[in-house]
C-alpha atoms as a PDB file:
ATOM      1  CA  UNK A   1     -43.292  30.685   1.663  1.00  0.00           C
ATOM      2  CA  UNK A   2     -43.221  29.634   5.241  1.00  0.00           C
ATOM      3  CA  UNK A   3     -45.063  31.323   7.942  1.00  0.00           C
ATOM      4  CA  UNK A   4     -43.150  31.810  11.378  1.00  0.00           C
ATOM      5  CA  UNK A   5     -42.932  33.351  14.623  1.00  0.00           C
ATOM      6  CA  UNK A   6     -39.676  34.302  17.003  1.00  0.00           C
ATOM      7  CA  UNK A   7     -38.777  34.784  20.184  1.00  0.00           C
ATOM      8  CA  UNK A   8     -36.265  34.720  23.059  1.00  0.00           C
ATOM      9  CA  UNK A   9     -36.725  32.099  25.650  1.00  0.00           C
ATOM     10  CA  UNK A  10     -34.608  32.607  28.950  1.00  0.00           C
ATOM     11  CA  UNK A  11     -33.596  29.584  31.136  1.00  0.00           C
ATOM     12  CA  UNK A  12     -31.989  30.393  34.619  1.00  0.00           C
ATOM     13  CA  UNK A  13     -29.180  28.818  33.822  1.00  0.00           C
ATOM     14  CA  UNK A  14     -27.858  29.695  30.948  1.00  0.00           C
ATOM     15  CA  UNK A  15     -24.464  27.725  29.727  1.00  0.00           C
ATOM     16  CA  UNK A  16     -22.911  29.120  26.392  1.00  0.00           C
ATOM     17  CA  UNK A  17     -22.727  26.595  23.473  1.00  0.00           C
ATOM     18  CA  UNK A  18     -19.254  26.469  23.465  1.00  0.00           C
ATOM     19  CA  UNK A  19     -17.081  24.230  21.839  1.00  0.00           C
ATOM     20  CA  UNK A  20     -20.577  23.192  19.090  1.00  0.00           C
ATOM     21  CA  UNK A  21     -20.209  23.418  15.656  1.00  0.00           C
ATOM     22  CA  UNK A  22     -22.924  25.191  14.003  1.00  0.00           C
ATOM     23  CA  UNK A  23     -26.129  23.656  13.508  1.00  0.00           C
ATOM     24  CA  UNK A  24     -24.918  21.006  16.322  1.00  0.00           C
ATOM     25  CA  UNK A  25     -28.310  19.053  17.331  1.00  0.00           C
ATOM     26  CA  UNK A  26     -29.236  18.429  20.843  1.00  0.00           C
ATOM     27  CA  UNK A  27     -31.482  15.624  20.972  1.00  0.00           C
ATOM     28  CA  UNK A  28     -32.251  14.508  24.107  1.00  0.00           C
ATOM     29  CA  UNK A  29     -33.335  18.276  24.361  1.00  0.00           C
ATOM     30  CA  UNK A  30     -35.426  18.328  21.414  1.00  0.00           C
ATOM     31  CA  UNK A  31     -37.038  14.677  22.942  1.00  0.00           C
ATOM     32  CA  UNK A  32     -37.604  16.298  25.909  1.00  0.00           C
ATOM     33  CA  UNK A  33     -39.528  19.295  24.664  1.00  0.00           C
ATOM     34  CA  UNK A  34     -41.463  17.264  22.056  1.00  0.00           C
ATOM     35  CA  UNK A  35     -44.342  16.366  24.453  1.00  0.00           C
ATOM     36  CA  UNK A  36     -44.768  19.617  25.576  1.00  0.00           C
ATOM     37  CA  UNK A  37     -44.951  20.998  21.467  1.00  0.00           C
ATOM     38  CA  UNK A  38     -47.119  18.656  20.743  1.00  0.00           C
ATOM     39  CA  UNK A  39     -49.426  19.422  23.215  1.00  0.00           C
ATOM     40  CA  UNK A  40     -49.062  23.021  22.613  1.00  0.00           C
ATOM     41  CA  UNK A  41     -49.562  22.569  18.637  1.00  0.00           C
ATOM     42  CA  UNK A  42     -53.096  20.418  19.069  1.00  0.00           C
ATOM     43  CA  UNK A  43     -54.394  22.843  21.571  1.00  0.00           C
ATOM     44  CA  UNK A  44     -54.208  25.014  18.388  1.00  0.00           C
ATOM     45  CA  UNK A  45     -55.609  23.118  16.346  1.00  0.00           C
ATOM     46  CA  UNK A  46     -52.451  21.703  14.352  1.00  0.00           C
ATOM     47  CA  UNK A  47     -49.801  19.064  14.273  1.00  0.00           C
ATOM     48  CA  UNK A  48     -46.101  18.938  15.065  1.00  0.00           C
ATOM     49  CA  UNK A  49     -44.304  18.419  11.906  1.00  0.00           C
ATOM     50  CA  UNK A  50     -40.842  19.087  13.174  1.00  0.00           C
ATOM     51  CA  UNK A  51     -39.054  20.447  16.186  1.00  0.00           C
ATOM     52  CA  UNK A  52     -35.118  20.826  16.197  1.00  0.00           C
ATOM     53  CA  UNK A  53     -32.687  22.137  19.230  1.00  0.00           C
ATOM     54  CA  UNK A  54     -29.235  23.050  17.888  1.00  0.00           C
ATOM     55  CA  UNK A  55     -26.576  25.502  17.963  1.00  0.00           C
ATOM     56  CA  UNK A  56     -26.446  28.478  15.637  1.00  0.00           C
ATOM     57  CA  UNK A  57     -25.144  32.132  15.384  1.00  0.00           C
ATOM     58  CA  UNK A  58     -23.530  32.177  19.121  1.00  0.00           C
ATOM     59  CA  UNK A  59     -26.626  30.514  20.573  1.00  0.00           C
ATOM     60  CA  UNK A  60     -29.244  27.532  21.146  1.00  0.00           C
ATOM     61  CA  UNK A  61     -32.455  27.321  18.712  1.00  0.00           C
ATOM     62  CA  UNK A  62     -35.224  26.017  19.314  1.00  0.00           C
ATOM     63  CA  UNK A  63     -36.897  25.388  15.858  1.00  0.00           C
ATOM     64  CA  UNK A  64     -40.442  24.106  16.097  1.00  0.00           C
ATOM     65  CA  UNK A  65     -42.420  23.427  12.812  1.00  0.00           C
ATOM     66  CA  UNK A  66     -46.007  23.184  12.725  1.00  0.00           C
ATOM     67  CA  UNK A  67     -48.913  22.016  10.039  1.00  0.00           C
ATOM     68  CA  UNK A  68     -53.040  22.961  10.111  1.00  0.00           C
ATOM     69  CA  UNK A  69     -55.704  21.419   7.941  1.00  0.00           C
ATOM     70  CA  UNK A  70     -55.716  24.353   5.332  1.00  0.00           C
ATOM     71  CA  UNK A  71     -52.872  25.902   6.173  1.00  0.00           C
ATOM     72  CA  UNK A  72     -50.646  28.012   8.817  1.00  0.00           C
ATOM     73  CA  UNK A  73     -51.289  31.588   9.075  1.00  0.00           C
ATOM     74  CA  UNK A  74     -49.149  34.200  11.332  1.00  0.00           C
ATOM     75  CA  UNK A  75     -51.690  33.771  14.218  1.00  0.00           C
ATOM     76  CA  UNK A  76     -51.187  29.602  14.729  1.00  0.00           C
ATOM     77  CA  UNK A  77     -47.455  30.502  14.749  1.00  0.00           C
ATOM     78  CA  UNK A  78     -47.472  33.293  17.428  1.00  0.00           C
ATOM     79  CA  UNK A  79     -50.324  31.407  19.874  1.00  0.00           C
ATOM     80  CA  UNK A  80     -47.924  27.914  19.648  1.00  0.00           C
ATOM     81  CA  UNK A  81     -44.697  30.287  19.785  1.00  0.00           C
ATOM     82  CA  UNK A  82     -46.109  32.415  23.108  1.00  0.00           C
ATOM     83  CA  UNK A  83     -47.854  29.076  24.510  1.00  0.00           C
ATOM     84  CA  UNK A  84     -44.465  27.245  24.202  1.00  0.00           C
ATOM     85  CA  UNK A  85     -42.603  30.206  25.757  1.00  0.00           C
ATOM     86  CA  UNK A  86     -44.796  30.326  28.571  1.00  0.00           C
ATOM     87  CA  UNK A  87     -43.793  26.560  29.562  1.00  0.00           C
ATOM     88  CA  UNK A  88     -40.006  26.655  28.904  1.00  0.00           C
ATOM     89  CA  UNK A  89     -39.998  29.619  31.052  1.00  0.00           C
ATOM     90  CA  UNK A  90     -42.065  28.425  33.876  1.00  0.00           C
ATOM     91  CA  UNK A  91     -40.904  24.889  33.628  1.00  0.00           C
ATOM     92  CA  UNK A  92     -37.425  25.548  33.271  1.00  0.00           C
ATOM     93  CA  UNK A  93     -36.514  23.021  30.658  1.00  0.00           C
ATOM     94  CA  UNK A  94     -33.827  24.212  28.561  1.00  0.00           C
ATOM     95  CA  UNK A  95     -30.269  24.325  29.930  1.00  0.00           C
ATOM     96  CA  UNK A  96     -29.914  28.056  28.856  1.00  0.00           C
ATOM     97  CA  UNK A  97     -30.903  31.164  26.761  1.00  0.00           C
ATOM     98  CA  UNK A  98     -33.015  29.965  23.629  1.00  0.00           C
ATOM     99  CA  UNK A  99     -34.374  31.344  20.478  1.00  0.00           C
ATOM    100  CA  UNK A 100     -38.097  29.765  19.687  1.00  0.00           C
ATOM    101  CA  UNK A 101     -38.787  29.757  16.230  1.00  0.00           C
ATOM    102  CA  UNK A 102     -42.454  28.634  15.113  1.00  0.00           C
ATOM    103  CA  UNK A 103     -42.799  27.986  11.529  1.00  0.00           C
ATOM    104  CA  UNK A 104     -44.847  26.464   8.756  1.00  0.00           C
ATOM    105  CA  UNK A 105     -43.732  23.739   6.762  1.00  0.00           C
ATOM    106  CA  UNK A 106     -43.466  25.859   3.608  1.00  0.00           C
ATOM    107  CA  UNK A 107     -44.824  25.086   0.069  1.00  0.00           C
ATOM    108  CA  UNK A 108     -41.995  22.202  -0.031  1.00  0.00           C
ATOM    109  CA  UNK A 109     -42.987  20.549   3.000  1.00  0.00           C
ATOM    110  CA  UNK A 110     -40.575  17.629   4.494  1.00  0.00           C
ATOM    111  CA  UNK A 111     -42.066  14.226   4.354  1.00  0.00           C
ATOM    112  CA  UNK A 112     -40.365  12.827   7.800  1.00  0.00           C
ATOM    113  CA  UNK A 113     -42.820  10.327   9.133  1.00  0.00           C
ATOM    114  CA  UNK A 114     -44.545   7.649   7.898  1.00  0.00           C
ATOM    115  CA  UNK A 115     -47.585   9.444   8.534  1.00  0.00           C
ATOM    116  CA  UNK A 116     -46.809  11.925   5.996  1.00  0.00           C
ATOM    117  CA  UNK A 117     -46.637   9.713   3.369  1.00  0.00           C
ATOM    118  CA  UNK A 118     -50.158   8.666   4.186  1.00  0.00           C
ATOM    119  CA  UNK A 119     -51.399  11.787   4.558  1.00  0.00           C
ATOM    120  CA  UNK A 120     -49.976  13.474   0.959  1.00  0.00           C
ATOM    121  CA  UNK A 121     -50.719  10.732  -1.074  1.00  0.00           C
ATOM    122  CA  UNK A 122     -52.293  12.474  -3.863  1.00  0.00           C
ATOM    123  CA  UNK A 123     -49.794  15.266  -3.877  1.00  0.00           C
ATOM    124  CA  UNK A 124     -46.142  15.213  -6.191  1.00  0.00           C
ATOM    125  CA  UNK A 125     -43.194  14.936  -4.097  1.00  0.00           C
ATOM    126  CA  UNK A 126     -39.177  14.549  -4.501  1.00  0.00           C
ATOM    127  CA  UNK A 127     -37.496  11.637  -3.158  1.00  0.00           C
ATOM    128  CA  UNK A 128     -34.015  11.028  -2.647  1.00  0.00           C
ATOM    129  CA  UNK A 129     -33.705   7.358  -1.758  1.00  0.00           C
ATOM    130  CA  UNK A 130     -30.540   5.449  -1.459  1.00  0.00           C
ATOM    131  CA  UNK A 131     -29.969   2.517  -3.764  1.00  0.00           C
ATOM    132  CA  UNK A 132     -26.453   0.171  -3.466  1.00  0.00           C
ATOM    133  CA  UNK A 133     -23.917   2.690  -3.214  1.00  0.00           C
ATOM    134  CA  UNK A 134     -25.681   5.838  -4.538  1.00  0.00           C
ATOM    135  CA  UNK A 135     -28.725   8.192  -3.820  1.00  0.00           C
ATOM    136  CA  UNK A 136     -30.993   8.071  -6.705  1.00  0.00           C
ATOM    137  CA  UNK A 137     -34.026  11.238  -7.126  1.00  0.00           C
ATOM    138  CA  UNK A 138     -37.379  10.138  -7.661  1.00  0.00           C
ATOM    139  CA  UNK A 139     -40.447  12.662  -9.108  1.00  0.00           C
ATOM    140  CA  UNK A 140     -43.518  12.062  -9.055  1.00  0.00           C
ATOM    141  CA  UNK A 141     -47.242  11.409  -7.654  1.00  0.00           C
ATOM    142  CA  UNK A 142     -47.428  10.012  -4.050  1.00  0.00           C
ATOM    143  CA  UNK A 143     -49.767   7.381  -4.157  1.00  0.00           C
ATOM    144  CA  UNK A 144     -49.292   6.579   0.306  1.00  0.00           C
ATOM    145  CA  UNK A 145     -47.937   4.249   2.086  1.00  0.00           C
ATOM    146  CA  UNK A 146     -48.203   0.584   2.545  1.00  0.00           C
ATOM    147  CA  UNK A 147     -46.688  -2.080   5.420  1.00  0.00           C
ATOM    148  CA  UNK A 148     -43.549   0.599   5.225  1.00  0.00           C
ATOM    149  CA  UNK A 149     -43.282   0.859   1.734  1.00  0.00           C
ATOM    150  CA  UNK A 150     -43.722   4.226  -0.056  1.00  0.00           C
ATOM    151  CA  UNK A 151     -45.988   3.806  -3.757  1.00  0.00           C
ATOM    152  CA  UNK A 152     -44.779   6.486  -6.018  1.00  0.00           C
ATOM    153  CA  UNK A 153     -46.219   6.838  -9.630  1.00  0.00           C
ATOM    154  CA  UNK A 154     -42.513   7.931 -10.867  1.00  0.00           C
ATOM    155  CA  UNK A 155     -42.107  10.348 -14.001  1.00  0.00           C
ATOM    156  CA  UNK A 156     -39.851   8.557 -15.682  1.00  0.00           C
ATOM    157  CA  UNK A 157     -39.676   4.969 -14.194  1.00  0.00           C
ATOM    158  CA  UNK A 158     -43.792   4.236 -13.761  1.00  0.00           C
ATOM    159  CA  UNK A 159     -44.934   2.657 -10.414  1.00  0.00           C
ATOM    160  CA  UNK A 160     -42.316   2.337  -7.872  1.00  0.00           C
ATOM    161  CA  UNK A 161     -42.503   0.649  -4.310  1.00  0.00           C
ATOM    162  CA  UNK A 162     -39.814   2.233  -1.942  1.00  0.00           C
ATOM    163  CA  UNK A 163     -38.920   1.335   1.223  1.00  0.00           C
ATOM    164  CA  UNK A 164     -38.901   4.214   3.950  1.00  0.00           C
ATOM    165  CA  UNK A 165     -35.595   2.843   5.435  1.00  0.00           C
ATOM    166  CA  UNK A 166     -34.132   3.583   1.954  1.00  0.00           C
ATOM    167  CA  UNK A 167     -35.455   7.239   2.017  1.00  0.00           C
ATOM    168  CA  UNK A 168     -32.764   9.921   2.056  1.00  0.00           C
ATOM    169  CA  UNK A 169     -35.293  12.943   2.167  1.00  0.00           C
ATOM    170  CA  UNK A 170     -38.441  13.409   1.021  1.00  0.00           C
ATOM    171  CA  UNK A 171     -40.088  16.805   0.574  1.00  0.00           C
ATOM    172  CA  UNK A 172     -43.323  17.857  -1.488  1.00  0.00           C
ATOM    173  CA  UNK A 173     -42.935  19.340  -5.100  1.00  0.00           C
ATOM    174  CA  UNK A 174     -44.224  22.727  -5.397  1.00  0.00           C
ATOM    175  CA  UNK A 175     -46.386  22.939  -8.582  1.00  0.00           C
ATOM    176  CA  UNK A 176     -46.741  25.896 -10.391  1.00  0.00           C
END
């Protein structure tokens, strides 16, 4: 279960989203606030695992996800979300009205950089990796990463070498 924190975030100008399909992604928003998460999400003690500006429900999100050795409680979310809310605000950075959403990664935690790969080896995970002209799923144990190559002790196939440009998603398997 993922921990999280919202708020509203309130720009001067705000613009409406108009004309954006849900879930549309701003990027060069999202680049520009990275720094500033990052920054935010250290001070605290954690790591930025995600953070996502896009268009949902009639207005802009601002989803930021973040990770702590041993865990994110209520407390990391609501210092990074009220930290974070203090420099959009003051700064001015977003074109408009914003929701700021802090979360954990959840029990199924994305595997997005190559850092992550390092840092789960020794945990199962679920790949999706494209092969020719198909996605094939891959379970098993994470063994890291080596010179971009992803070392997976699969289920069914044995020991597989994957390359991270071929990776679809990758997420950590929850084990009961």
């Amino acid at each position: 279960m993922a921990t999280s924190a919202t708020q509203e975030s309130q720009s001067r100008d705000a613009r409406s989203g108009e004309g954006l399909s849900a879930g549309a992604p701003s990027d060069s928003v999202a680049e520009l606030l990275r720094p500033h998460a990052e920054r935010v999400a250290r001070r605290e003690g954690c790591t930025l695992v995600d953070l996502r500006h896009f268009f949902e429900d009639g207005g802009w999100m601002l989803r930021v996800v973040i990770d702590c050795e041993g865990g994110v409680n209520v407390e990391h979310c609501a210092r990074v979300s009220r930290q974070l809310s203090a420099i959009l605000d003051v700064e001015d950075l977003l074109p408009g009205a914003c929701r700021l959403e802090v979360s954990s990664p959840g029990l199924d935690c994305p595997l997005l950089v190559a850092a992550d790969f390092r840092r789960y080896a020794g945990h199962r995970v679920r790949i999706v990796a494209q092969d020719a002209d198909r996605e094939v799923l891959h379970r098993g144990l994470l063994r890291g990463l080596q010179h971009g190559t992803i070392l997976l002790d699969d289920d069914t196939m044995g020991r597989l070498e994957i390359p991270l440009k071929r990776v679809a998603e990758a997420r950590l398997e929850v084990e009961i």
